[in-house]
Protein backbone atom coordinates (compact mmCIF):
# COMPACT_ATOMS: atom_id res chain seq x y z
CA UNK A 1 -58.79 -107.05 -60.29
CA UNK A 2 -57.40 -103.63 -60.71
CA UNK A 3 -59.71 -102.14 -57.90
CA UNK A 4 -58.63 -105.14 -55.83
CA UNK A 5 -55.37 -104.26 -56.35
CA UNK A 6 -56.04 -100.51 -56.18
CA UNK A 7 -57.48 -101.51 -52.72
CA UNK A 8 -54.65 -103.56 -51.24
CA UNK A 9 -52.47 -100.93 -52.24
CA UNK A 10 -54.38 -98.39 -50.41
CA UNK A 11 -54.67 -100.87 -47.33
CA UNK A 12 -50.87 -101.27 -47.01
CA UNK A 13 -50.12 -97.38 -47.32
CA UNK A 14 -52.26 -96.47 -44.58
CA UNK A 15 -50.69 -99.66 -42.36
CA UNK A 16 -47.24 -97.66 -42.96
CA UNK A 17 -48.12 -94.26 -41.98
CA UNK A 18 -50.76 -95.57 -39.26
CA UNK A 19 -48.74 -93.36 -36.71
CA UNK A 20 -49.18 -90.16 -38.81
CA UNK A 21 -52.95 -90.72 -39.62
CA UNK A 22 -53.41 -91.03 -35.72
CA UNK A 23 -51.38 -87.98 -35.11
CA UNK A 24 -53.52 -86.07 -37.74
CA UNK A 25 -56.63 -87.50 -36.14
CA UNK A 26 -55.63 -86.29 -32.74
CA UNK A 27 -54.72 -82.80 -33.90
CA UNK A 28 -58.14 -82.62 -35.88
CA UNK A 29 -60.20 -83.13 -33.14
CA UNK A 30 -58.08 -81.27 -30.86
CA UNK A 31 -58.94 -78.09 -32.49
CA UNK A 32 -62.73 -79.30 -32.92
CA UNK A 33 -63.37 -79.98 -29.09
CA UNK A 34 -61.42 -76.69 -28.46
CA UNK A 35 -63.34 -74.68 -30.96
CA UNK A 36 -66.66 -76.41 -29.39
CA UNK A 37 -66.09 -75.41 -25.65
CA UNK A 38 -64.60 -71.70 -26.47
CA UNK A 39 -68.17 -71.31 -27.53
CA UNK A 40 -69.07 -71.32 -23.89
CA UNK A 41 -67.35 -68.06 -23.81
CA UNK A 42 -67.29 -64.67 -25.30
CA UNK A 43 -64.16 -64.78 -26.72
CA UNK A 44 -62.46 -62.39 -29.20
CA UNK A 45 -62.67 -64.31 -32.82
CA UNK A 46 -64.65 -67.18 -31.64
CA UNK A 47 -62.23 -68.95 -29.97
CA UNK A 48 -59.42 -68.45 -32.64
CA UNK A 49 -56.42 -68.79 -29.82
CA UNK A 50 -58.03 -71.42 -28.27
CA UNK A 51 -58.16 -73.72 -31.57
CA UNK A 52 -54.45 -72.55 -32.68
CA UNK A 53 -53.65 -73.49 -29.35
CA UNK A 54 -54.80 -77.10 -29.13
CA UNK A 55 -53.41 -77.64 -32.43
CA UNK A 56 -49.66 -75.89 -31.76
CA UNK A 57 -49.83 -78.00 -28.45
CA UNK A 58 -50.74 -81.27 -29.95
CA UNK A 59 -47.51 -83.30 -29.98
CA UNK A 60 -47.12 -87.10 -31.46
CA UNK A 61 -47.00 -88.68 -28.35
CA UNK A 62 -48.89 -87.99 -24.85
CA UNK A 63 -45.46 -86.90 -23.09
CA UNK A 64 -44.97 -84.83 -25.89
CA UNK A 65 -48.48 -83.01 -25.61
CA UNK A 66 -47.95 -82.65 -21.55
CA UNK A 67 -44.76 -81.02 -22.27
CA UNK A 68 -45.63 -79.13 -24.93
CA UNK A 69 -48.71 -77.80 -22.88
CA UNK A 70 -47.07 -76.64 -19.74
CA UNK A 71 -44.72 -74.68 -21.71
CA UNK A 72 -47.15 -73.23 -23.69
CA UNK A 73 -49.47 -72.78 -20.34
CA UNK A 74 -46.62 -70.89 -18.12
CA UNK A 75 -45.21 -68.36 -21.00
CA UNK A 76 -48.71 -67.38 -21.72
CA UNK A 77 -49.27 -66.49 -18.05
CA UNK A 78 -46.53 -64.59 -18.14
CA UNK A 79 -46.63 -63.02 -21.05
CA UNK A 80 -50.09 -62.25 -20.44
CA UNK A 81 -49.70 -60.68 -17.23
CA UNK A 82 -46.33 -58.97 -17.60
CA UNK A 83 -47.97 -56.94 -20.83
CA UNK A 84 -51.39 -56.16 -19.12
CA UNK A 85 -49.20 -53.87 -16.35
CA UNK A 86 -47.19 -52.64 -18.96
CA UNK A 87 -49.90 -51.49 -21.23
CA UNK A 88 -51.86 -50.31 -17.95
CA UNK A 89 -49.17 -48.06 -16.55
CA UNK A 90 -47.64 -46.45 -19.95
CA UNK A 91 -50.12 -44.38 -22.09
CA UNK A 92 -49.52 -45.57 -26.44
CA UNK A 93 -51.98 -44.02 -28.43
CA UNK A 94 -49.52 -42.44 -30.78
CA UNK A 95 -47.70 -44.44 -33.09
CA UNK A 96 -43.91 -43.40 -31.72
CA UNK A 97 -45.48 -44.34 -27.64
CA UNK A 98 -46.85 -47.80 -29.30
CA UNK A 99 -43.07 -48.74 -30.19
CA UNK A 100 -42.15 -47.84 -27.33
CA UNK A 101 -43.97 -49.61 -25.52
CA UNK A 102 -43.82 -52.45 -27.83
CA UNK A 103 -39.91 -52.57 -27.13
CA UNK A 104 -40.14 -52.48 -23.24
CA UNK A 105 -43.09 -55.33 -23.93
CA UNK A 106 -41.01 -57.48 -25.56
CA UNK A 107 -37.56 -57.24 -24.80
CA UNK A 108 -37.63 -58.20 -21.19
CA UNK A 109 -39.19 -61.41 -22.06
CA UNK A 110 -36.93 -62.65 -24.99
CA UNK A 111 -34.41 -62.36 -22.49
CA UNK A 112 -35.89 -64.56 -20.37
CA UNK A 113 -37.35 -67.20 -23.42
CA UNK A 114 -33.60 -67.11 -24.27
CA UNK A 115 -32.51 -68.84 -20.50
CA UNK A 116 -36.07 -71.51 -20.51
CA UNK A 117 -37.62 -72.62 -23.13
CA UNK A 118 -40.61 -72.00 -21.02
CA UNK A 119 -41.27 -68.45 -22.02
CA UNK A 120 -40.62 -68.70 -25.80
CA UNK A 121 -44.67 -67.98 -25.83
CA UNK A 122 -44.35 -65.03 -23.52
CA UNK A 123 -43.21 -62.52 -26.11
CA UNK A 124 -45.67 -63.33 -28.77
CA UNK A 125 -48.20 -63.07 -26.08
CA UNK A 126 -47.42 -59.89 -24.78
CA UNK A 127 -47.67 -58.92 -28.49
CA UNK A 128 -51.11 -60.19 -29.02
CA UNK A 129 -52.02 -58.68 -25.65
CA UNK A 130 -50.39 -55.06 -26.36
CA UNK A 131 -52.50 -54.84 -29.89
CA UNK A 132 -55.41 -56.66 -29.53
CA UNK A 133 -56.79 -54.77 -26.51
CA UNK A 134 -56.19 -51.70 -28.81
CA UNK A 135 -58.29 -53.19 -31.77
CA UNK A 136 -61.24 -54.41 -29.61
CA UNK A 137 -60.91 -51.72 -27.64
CA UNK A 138 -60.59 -54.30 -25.04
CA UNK A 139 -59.05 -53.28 -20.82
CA UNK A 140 -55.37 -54.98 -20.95
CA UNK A 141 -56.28 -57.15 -18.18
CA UNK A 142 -59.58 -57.88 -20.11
CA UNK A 143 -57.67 -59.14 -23.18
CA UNK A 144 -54.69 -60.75 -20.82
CA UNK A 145 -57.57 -62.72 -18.99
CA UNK A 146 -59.10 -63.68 -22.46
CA UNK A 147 -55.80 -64.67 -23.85
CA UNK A 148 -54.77 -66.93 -20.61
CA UNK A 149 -58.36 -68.70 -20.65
CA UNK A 150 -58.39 -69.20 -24.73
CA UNK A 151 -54.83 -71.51 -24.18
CA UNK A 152 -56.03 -73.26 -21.24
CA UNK A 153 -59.24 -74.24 -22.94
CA UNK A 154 -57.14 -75.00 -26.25
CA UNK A 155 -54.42 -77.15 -24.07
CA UNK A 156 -56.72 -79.15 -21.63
CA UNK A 157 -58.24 -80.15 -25.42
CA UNK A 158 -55.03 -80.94 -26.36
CA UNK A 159 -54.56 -83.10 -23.22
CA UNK A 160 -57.64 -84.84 -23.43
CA UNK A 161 -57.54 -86.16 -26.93
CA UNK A 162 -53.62 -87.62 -26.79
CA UNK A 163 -54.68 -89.54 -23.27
CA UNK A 164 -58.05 -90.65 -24.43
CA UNK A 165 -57.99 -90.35 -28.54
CA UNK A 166 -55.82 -93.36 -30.19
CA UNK A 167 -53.08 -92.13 -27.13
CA UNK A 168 -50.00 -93.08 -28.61
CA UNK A 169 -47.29 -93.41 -26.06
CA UNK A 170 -43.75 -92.15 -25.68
CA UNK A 171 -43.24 -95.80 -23.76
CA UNK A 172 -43.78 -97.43 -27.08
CA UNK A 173 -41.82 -94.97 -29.03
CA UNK A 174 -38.78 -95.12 -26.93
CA UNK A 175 -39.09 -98.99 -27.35
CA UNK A 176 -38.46 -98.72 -31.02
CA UNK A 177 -36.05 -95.75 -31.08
CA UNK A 178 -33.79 -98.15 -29.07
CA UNK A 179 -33.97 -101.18 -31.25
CA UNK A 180 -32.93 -98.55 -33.97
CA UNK A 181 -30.21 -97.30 -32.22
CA UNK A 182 -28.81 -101.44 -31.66
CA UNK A 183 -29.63 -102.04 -35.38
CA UNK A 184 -27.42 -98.90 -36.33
CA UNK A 185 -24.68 -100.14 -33.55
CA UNK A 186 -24.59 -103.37 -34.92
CA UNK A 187 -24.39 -102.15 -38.61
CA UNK A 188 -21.27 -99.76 -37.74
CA UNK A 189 -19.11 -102.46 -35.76
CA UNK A 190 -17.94 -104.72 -38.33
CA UNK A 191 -17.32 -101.19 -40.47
CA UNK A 192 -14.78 -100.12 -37.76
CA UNK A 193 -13.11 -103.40 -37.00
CA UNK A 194 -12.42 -103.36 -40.57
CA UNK A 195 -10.20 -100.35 -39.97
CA UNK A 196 -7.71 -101.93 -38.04
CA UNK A 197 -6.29 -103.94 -41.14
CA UNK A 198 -7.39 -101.26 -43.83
CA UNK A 199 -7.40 -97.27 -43.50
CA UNK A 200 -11.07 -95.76 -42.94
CA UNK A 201 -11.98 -92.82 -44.21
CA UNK A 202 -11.63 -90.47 -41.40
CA UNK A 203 -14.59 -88.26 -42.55
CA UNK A 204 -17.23 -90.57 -43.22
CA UNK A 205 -15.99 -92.16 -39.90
CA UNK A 206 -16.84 -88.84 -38.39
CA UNK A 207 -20.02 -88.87 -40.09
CA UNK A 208 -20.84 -91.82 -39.01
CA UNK A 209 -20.31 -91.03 -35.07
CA UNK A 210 -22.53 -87.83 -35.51
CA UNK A 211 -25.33 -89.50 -36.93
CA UNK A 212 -24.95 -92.13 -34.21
CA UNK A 213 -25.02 -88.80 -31.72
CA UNK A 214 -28.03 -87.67 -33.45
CA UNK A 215 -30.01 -90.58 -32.52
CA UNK A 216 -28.65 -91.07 -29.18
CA UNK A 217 -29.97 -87.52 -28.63
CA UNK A 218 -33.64 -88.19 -30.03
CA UNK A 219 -33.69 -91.43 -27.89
CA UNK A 220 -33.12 -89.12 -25.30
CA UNK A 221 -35.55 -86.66 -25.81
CA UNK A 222 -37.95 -89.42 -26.12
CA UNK A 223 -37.03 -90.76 -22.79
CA UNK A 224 -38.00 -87.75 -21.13
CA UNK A 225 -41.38 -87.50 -22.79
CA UNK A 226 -41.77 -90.48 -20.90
CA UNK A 227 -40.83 -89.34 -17.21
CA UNK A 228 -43.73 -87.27 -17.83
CA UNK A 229 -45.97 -89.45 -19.78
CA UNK A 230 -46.36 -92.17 -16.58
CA UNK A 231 -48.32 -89.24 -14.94
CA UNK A 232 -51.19 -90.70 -17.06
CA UNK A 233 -50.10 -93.56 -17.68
CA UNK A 234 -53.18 -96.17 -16.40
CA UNK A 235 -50.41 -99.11 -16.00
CA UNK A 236 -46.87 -98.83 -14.67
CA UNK A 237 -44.31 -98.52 -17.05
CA UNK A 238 -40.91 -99.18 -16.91
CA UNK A 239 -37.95 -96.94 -16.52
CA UNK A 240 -35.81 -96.43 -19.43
CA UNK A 241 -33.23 -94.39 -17.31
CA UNK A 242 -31.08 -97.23 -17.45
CA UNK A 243 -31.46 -98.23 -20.57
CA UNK A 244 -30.67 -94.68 -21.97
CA UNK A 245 -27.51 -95.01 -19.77
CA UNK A 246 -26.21 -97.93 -21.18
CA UNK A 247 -26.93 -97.15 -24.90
CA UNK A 248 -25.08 -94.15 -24.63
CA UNK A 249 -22.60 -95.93 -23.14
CA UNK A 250 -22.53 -98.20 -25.69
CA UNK A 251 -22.04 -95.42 -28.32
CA UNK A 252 -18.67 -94.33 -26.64
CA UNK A 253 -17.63 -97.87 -26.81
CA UNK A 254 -17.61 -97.30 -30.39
CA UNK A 255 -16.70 -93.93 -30.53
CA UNK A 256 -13.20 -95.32 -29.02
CA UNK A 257 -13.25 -98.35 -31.24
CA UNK A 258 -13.63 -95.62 -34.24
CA UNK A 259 -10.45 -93.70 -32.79
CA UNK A 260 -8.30 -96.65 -32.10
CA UNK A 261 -9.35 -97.79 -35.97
CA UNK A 262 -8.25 -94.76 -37.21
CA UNK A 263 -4.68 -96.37 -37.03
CA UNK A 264 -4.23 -99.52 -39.06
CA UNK A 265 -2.19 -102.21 -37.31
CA UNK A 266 0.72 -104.22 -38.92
CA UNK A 267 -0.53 -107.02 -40.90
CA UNK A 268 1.24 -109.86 -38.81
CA UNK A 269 -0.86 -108.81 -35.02
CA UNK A 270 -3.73 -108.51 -37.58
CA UNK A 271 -3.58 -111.69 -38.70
CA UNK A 272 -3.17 -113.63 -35.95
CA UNK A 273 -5.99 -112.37 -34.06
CA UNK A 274 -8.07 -111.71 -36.90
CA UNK A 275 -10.27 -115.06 -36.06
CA UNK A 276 -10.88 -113.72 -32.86
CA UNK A 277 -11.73 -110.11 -34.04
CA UNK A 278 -14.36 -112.01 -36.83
CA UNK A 279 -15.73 -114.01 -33.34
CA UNK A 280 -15.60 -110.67 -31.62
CA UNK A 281 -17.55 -108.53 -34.36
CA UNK A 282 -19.82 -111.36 -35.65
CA UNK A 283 -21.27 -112.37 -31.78
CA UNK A 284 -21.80 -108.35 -31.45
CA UNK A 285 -23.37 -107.83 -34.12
CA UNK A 286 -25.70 -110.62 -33.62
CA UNK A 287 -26.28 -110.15 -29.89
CA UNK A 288 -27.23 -106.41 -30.95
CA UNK A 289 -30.12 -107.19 -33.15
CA UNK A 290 -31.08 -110.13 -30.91
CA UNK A 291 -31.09 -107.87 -27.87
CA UNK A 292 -32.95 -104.98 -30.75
CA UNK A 293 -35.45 -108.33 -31.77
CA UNK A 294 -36.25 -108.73 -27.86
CA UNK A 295 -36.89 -105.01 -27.49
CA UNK A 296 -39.85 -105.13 -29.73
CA UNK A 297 -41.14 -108.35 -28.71
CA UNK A 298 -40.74 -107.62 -24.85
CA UNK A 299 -38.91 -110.81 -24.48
CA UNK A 300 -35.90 -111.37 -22.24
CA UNK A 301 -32.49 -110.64 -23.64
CA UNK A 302 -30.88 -113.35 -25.29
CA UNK A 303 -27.94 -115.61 -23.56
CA UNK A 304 -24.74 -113.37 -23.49
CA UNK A 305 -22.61 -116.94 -23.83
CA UNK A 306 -21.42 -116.84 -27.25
CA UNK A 307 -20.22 -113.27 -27.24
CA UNK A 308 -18.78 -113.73 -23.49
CA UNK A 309 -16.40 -116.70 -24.71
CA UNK A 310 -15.47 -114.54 -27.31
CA UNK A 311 -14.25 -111.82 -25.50
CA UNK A 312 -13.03 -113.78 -22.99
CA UNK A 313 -10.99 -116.14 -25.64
CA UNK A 314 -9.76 -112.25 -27.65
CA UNK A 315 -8.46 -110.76 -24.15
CA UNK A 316 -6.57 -114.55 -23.37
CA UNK A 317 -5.23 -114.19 -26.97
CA UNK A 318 -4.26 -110.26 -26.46
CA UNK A 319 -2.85 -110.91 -23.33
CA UNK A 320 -0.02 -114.41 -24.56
CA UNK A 321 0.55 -111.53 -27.20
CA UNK A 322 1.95 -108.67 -25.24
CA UNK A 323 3.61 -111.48 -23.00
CA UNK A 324 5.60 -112.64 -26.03
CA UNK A 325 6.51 -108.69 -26.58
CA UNK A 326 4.32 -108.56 -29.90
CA UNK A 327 3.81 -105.30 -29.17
CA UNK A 328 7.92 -104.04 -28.55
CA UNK A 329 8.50 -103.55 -32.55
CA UNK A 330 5.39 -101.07 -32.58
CA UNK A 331 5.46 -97.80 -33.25
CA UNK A 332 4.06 -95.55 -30.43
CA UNK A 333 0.63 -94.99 -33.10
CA UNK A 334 0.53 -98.71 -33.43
CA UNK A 335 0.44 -99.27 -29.50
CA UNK A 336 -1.80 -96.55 -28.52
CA UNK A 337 -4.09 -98.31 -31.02
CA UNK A 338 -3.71 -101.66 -30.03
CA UNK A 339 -4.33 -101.10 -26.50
CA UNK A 340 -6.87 -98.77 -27.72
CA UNK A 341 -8.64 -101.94 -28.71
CA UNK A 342 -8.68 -104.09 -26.09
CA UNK A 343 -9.79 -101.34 -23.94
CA UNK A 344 -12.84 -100.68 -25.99
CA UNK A 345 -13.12 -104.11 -26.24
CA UNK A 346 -13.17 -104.41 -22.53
CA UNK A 347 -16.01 -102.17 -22.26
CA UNK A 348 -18.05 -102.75 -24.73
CA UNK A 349 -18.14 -106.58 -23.13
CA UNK A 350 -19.09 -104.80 -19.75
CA UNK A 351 -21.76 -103.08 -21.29
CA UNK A 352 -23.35 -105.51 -23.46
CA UNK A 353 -24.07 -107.56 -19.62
CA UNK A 354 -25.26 -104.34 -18.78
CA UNK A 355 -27.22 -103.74 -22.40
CA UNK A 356 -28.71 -107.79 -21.22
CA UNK A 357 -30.16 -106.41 -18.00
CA UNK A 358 -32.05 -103.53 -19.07
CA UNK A 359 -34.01 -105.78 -22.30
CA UNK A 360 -34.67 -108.16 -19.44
CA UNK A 361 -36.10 -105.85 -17.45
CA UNK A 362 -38.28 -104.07 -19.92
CA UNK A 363 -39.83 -107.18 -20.97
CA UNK A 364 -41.50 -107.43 -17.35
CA UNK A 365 -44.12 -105.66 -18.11
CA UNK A 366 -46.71 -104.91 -15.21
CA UNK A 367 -49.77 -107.38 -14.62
CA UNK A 368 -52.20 -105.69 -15.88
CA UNK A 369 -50.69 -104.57 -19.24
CA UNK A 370 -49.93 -107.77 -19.75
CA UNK A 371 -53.65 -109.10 -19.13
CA UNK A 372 -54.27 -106.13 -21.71
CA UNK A 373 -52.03 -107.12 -24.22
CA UNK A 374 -53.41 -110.72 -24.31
CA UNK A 375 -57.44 -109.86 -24.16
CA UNK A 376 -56.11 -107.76 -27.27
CA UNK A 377 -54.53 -111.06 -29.02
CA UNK A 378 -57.54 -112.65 -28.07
């Protein structure tokens, strides 16, 4: 019993943290394959650039490693040839020449890593360049040449072993950071209607939105993994352009919503449309981790009729209200915030259709990832 136990317990840890045992999988034999086909070469240190390389390069996800690769791959080049002529044309065997030299090495090109991203690697290659031909005793363009071929080696391995090792997809990734990002939605929308009948606190409100920023931002980042990722990609996969749209979208729906809540409303426009605001918040809320449910299960959005009748029924409601001059005994505050409302209201019902189309069309998934998926239930 206890090793049964013991067993089970093991079996359920390592079916949580499946991703990161992959990822340490794929970075293991990353530097293995790396370290096995730098052999092939006479390489300073057996190959020691080439396996740092491969595992520096060796992102969680394939668009990840592609990126991660070509930026790696172009300041290296750079690097590598821009300190080769520099150590070629100006003399530094003395100690005061070496910093010299060091500073025209390497200031130049953290200029340049400061405007792309792309030649962060240059300076410390130039660096590795500038003294390691000095303590092999190597020709700059020798060690330059070395240096170039000992990242290429360790980034094709890199390549190789996210597309063909346990590949783990930024597709699949973005998938799930999205039905986050509707769980979190629908998780802040009753807090902020709650504002217009009772004061919010104005800094966890503002805490709230950044975190909600924060993830908007990873989605993001994830999303454009994936523009690359469908370069190797064996099946078509969908765009998630539009959905990345809409979400964010979505998030300055509530970022008004948050602003108009700021400023509680007087208790008698409250109650009355408070039944409609519950309809409003509880059909949301619901349609958000439906649409988060579908996501996941790559099933068509649900029916948008029980949150359209209740937007349509709260802007019938808001509209006999400001006809009956509700609205005149309001403070300017109280009418900013008010309209405030059923403007964010307006849009977030806009965007929800919109929010509809794009589940819908990531559950088509192509034909033959769909004949893949169901050999793989079989």
């Amino acid at each position: 019993m206890p090793f049964a136990n013991f067993w089970r317990s093991l079996t359920g840890e390592l079916r949580e943290h499946r991703a990161q045992l992959r990822f340490c999988l794929r970075i293991t034999i990353a530097a293995l394959l790396a370290l096995g086909l730098a052999q092939f070469g006479d390489f300073p240190l057996h190959g020691l650039w080439a396996v740092l390389t491969a595992i520096v390069v060796t992102q969680i996800s394939v668009g990840a490693s592609l990126q991660a690769t070509t930026e790696y791959v172009v300041g290296t080049i750079c690097g590598a040839i821009y300190a080769s002529i520099v150590v070629v044309l100006l003399p530094h065997q003395s100690w005061p020449a070496l910093t010299g030299v060091m500073i025209i090495t390497i200031a130049p090109l953290a200029f340049a890593a400061a405007f792309d991203a792309k030649f962060r690697v240059a300076p410390f290659t130039a660096v590795l360049v500038l003294f390691i031909s000095n303590e092999f005793h190597q020709n700059p363009l020798e060690a330059g040449e070395y240096r170039v071929l000992e990242v290429l080696i360790g980034g094709v391995s890199a390549i190789l072993v996210s597309v063909l090792i346990l590949p783990a997809r930024s597709h699949t990734r973005a998938i799930e950071a999205a039905a986050g990002l509707l769980e979190r939605f629908a998780e802040v929308m009753p807090a902020l209607l709650a504002g217009f009948e009772n004061a919010l606190n104005i800094e966890a409100l503002h805490r709230l939105q950044d975190d909600l920023g924060a993830a908007i931002g990873n989605f993001q980042a994830i999303v454009s993994e994936s523009k690359r990722e469908r370069l190797t990609a064996f099946v078509a996969e969908s765009d998630h352009g539009p959905l990345s749209r809409t979400l964010l979208r979505l998030r300055h729906d509530l970022v008004i919503l948050g602003r108009a809540a700021a400023v509680p409303l007087p208790a008698s426009f409250c109650t009355a449309l408070r039944p409609d605001l519950e309809k409003v918040s509880s059909s949301t809320t619901q349609y958000l981790r439906d649409c988060a449910t579908a996501l996941l299960a790559r099933q068509p959005a649900p029916p948008l009729d029980t949150v359209n009748a209740a937007y349509d029924f709260f802007a019938r409601e808001f509209a006999m209200m400001r006809k009956d001059g509700v609205t005149r005994t309001f403070s300017t505050q109280e009418v900013e915030s008010a309209y405030a409302l059923a403007f964010s209201f307006e849009q977030l019902h806009r965007d929800l259709g919109d929010l509809s189309r794009c589940v819908t069309e990531s559950a088509k998934a192509p034909k033959s990832q769909t004949k893949a998926s169901k050999a793989k239930t079989s």
